[in-house]
Protein backbone atom coordinates (compact mmCIF):
# COMPACT_ATOMS: atom_id res chain seq x y z
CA UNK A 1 74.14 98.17 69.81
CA UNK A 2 73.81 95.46 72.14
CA UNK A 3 71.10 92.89 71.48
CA UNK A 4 70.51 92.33 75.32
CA UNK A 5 71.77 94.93 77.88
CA UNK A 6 70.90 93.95 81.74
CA UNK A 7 71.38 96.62 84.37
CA UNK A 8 71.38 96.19 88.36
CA UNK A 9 68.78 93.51 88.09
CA UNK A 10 67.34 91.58 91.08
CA UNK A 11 64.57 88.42 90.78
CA UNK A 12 62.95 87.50 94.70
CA UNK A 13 60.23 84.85 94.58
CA UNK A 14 57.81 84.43 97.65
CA UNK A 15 58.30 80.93 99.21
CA UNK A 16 55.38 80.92 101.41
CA UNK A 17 56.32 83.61 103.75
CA UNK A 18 59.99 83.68 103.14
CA UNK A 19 61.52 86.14 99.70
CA UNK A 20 63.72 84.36 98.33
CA UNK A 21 66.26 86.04 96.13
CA UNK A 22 66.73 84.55 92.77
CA UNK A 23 69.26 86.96 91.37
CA UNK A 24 71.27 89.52 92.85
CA UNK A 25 72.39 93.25 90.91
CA UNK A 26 73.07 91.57 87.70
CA UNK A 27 74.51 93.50 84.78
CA UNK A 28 75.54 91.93 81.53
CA UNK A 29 75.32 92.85 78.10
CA UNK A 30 76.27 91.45 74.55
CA UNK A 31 76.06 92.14 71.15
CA UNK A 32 74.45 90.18 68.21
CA UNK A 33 75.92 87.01 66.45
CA UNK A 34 77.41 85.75 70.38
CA UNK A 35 77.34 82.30 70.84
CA UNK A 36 77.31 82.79 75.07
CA UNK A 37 76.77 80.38 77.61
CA UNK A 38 75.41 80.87 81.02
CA UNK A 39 76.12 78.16 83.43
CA UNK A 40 76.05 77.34 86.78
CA UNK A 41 75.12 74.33 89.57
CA UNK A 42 71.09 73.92 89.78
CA UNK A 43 69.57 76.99 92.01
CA UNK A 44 72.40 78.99 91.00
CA UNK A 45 69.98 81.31 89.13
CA UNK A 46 70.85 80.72 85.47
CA UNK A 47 67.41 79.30 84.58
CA UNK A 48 65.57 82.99 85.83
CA UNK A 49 68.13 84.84 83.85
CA UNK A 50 67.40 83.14 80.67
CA UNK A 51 64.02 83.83 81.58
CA UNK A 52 64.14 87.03 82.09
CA UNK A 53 66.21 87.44 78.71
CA UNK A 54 63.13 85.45 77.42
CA UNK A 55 60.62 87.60 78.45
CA UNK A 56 58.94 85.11 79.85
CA UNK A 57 59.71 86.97 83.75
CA UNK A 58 59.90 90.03 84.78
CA UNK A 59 62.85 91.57 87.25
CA UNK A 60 61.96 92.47 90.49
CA UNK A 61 63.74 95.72 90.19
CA UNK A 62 66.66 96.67 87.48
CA UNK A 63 66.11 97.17 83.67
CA UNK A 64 66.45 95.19 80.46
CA UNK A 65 66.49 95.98 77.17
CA UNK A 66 66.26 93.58 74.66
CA UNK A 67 67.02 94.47 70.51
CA UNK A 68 66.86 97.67 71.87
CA UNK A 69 63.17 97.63 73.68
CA UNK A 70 63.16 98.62 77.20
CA UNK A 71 61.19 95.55 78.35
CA UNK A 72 60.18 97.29 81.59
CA UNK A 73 56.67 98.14 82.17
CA UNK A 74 55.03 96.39 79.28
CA UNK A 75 51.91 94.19 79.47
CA UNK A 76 51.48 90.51 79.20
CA UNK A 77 50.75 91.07 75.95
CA UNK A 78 53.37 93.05 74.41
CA UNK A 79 56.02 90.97 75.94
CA UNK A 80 53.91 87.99 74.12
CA UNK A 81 54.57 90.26 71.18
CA UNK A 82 58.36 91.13 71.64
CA UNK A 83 59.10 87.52 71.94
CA UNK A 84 57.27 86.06 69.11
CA UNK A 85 58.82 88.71 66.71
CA UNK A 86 62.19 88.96 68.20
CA UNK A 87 63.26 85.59 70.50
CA UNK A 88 63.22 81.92 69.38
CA UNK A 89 63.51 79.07 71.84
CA UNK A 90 64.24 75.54 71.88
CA UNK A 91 63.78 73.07 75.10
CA UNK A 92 65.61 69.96 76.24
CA UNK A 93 62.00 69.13 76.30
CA UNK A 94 61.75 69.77 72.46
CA UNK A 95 57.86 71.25 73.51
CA UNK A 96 56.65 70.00 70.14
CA UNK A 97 52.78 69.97 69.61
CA UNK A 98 52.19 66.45 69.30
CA UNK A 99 48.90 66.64 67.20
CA UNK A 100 50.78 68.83 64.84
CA UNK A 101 53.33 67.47 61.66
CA UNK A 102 56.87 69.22 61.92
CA UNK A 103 55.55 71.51 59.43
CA UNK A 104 52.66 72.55 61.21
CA UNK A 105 54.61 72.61 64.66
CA UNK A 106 57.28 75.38 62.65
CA UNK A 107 53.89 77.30 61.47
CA UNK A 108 52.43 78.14 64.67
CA UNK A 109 54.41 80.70 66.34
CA UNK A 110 53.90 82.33 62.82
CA UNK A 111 50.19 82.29 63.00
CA UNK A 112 50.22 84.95 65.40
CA UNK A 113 52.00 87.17 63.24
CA UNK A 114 49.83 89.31 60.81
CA UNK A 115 52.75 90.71 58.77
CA UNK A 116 53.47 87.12 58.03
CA UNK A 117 51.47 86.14 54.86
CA UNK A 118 50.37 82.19 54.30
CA UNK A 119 53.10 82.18 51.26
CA UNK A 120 55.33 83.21 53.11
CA UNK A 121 54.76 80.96 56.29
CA UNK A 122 54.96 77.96 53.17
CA UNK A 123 58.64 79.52 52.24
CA UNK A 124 60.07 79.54 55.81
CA UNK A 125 58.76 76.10 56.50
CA UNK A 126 59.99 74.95 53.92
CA UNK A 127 63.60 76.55 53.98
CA UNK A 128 64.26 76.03 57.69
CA UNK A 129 63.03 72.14 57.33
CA UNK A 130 65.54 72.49 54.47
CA UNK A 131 68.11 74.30 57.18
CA UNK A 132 68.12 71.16 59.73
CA UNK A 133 67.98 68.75 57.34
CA UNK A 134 63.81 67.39 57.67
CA UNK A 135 62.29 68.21 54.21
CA UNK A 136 61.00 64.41 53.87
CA UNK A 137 60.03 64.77 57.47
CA UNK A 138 57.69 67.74 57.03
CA UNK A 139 54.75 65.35 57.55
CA UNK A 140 55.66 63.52 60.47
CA UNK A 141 53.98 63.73 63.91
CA UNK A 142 56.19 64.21 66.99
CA UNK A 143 56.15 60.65 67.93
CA UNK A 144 57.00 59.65 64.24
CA UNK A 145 60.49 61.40 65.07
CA UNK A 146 63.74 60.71 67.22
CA UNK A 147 64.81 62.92 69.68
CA UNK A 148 67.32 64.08 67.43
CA UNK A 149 65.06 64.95 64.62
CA UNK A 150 62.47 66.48 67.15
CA UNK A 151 65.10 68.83 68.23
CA UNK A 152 65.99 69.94 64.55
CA UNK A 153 61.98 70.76 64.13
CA UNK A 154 62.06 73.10 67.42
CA UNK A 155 65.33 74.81 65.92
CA UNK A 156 63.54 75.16 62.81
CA UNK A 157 60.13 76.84 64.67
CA UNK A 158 63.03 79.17 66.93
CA UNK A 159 64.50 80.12 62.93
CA UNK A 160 61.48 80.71 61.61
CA UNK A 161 60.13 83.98 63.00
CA UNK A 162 63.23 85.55 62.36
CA UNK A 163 64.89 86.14 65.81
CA UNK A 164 67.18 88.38 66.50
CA UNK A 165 67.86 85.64 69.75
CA UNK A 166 67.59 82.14 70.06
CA UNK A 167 67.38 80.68 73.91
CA UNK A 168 68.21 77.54 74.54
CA UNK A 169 67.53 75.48 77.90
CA UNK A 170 69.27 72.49 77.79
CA UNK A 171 68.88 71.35 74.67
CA UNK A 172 71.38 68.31 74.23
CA UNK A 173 70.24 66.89 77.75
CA UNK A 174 67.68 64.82 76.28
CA UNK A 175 69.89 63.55 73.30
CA UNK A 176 72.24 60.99 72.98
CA UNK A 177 76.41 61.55 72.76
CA UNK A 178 76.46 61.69 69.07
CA UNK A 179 73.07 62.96 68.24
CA UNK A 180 73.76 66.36 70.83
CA UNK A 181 77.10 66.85 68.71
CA UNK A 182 75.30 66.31 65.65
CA UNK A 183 72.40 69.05 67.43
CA UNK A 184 75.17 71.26 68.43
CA UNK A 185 77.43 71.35 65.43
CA UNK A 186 74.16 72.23 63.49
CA UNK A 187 73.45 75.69 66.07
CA UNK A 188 77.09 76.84 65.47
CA UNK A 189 77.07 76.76 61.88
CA UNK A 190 73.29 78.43 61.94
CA UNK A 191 74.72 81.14 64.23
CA UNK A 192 77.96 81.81 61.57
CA UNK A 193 75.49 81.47 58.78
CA UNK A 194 72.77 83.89 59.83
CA UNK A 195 74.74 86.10 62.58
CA UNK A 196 71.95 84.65 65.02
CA UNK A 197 72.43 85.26 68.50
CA UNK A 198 72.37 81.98 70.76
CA UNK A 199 72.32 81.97 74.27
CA UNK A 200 72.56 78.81 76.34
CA UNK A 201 71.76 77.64 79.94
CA UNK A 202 73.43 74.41 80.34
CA UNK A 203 75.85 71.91 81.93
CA UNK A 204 77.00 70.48 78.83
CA UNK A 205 80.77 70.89 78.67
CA UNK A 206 80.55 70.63 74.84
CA UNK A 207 78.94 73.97 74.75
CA UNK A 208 80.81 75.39 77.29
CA UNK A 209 83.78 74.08 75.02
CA UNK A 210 82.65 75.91 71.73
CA UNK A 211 81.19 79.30 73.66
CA UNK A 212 82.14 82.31 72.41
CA UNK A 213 81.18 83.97 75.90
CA UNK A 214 80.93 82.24 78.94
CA UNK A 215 78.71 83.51 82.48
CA UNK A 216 79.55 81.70 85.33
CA UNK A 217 75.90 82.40 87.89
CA UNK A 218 76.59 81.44 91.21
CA UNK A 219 74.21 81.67 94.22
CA UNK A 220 72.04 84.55 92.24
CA UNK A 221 75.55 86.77 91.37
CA UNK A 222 77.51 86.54 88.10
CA UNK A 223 80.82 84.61 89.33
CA UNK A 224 82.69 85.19 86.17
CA UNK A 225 81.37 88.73 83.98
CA UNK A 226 81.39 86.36 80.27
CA UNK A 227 84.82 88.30 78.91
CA UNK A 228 84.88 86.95 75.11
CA UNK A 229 87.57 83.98 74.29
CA UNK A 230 90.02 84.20 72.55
């Protein structure tokens, strides 16, 4: 089953009093454990896709299912649901809480979730601090951190709900040459290890380089349909 199946989708934002058409009939699909790339110039229309695999948008018309939920027609807050039981995300921005330690930053998506008992939350911290290399950081505020190490705490929070997808926007942009290979080589092995799906909107050739799957988005259409390499 696919974990993200996209049929004859279409995105149009209101500019004022002109639509504006984000995305244009868009149908793509792939299965769990890809390592896929969607890239693109700026206003090409990669950013609303991974949105709208996000659930963070909705489609103007078309359908998507996501780990098998057909995402169309559900409330605010299901979709707030869906995503914090199903989709992890990590930011060239990092987005860290910066009143919050790293542990506490990885705990709060997981605060939400009911079915998620405090011993457990206290396992998955620690594990996924374990994961990206932080135990000895757990304490540490935000600003206490590199960008590097900030980074490994949002992969950590996109790990720890369990997701069937991670999303990532950008997310060596903001790093250094050495520290996004170091960021990078640390996703790939996570998404071997754990069968994680990862999809990426980026310019970064060096995960363009290392995709399984690459989409080419141009001008709202899919300019290339993301045929696995080989």
């Amino acid at each position: 089953m696919s974990v993200v199946r996209i049929e004859h989708v279409y995105k149009d934002y209101l500019l004022g009093d002109q639509k504006v058409q984000a995305l244009k009939d868009i149908t793509l699909s792939f299965d769990p454990g890809a390592f896929l790339v969607i890239a693109g110039p700026s206003g090409s229309g990669k950013t609303t896709l991974l949105n709208l695999i996000g659930c963070i948008d909705v489609p103007t018309s078309g359908r998507i299912c996501v780990n098998g939920v057909d995402v169309s027609g559900k409330t605010p807050d299901e979709l707030a649901d869906l995503r914090n039981r199903t989709i992890g995300f990590i930011f060239q921005s990092f987005n860290l809480l910066p009143v919050l330690s790293a542990a506490e930053n990885i705990e709060y998506p997981l605060l939400r979730r009911k079915d998620v008992s405090s011993t457990e939350r206290k396992r998955r911290i620690d594990y996924f601090l374990d994961i990206v290399g932080l135990s000895r950081f757990a304490r540490h505020r935000p600003n206490q951190l590199s960008g590097g190490q900030r980074q490994r705490v949002a992969i950590a929070r996109a790990l720890a709900i369990h997701p069937s997808i991670v999303l990532a926007d950008e997310p060596t942009a903001n790093l250094d040459h050495a520290t996004g290979e170091e960021i990078l080589f640390l996703m790939r092995q996570i998404n071997r290890t754990f069968k994680t799906t990862f999809v990426f909107s980026t310019h970064d050739a060096r995960i363009i380089a290392r995709a399984d799957r690459l989409v080419r988005v141009e001008d709202g259409r899919i300019d290339a349909p993301g045929v696995p390499f080989q």
